[in-house]
Each structure stands twice: as C-alpha cells, then as structure tokens.
N, C-alpha and C. Protein backbone atom coordinates (compact mmCIF):
# COMPACT_ATOMS: atom_id res chain seq x y z
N UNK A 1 13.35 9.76 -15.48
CA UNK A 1 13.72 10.46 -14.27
C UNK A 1 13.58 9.57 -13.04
N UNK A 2 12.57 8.95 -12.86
CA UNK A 2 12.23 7.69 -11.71
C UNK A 2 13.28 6.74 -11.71
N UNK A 3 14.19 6.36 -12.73
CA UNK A 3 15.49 5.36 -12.23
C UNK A 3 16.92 6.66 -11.89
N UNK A 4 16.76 7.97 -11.55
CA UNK A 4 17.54 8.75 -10.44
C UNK A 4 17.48 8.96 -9.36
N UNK A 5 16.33 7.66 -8.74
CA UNK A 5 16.31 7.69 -7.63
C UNK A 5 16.29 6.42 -6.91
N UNK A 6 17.29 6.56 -5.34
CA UNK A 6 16.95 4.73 -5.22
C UNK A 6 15.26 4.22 -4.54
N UNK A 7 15.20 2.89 -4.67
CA UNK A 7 13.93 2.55 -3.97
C UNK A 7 13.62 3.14 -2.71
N UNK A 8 14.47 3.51 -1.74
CA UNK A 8 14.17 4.01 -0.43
C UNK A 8 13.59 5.24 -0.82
N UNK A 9 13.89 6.13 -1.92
CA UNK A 9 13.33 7.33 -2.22
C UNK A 9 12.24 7.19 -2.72
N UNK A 10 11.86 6.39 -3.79
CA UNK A 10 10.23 5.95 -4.20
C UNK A 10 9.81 5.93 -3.34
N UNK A 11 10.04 5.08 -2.34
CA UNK A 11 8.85 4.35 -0.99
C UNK A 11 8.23 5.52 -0.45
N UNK A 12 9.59 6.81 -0.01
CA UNK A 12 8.78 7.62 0.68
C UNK A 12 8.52 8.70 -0.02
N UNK A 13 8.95 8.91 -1.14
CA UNK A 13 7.71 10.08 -2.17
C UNK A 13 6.18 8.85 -2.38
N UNK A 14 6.44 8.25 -2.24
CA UNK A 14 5.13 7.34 -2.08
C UNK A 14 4.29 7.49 -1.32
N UNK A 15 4.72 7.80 0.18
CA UNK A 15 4.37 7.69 1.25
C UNK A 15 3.63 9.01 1.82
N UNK A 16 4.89 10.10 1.02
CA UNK A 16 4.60 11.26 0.97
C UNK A 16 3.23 11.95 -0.42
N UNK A 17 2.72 11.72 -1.36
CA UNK A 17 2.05 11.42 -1.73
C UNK A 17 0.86 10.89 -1.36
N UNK A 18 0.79 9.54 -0.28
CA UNK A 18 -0.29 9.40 0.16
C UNK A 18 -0.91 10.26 1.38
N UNK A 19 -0.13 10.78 1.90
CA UNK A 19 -0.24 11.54 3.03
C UNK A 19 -0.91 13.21 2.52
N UNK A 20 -0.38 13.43 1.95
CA UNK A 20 -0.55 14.77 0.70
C UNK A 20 -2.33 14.54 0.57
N UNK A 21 -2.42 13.26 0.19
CA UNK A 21 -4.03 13.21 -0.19
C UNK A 21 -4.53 12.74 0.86
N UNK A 22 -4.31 12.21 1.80
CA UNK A 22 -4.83 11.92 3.03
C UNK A 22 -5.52 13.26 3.89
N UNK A 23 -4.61 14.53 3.39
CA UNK A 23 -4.81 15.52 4.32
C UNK A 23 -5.46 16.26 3.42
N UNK A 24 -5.89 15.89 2.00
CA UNK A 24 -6.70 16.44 1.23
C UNK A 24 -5.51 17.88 0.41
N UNK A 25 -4.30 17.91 0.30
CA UNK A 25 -3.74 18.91 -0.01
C UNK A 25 -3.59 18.56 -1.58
N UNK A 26 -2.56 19.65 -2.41
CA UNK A 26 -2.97 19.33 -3.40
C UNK A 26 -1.44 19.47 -4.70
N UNK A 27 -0.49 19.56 -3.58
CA UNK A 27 1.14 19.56 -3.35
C UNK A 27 1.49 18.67 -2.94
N UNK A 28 2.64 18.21 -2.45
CA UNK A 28 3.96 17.54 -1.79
C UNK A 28 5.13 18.33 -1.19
N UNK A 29 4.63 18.80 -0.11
CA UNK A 29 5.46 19.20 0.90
C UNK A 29 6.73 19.05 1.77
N UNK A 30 7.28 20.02 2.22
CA UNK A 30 8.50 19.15 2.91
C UNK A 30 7.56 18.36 4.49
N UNK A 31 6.49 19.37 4.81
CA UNK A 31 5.93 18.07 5.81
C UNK A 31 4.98 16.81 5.15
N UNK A 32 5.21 16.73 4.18
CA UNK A 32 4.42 15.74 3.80
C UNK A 32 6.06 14.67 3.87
N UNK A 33 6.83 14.82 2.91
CA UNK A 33 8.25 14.02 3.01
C UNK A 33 8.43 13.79 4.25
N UNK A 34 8.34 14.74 5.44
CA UNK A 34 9.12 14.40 6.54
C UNK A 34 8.11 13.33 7.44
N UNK A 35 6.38 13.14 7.29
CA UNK A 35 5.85 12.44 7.14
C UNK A 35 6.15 10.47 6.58
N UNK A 36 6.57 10.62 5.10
CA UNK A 36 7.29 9.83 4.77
C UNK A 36 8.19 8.61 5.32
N UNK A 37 9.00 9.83 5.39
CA UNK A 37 10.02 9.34 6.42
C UNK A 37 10.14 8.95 7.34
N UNK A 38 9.42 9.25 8.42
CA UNK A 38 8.91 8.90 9.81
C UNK A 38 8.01 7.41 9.78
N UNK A 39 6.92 7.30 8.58
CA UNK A 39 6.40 6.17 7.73
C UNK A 39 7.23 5.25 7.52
N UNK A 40 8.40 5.43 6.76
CA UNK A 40 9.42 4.09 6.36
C UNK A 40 9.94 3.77 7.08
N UNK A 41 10.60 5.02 8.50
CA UNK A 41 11.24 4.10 9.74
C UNK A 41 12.35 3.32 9.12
C-alpha cells in the first residue's frame, strides 16, 4: 500500500504522525495532516 503514494505524501503522513505523538494523541487527524503540511512547506 506505501508505494500508492508519492514521497511528498510519506513526508507529511510522517510529519503528521509525529505531531499526533507530539500532542500525545492517539489517531491521525485531519489537524494533525494539515499540521504536516504547513511542516513540509
């Protein structure tokens, strides 16, 4: 399933993910993605 997505999408489910545990949650949110995103710039 991970090669249906391109690298720009890893980076920020990545990003989003770290943020997810940063804030101690225990999901992946659309504010965690939009997080992300704002991250990869």
């Amino acid at each position: 399933m991970n090669n249906m997505f391109t690298d720009g999408v890893k980076r920020v489910m990545q990003l989003a993910r770290e943020e997810s545990a940063r804030l101690g949650h225990n999901y992946i949110g659309t504010e965690h993605l939009l997080l992300g995103i704002i991250k990869d710039g």
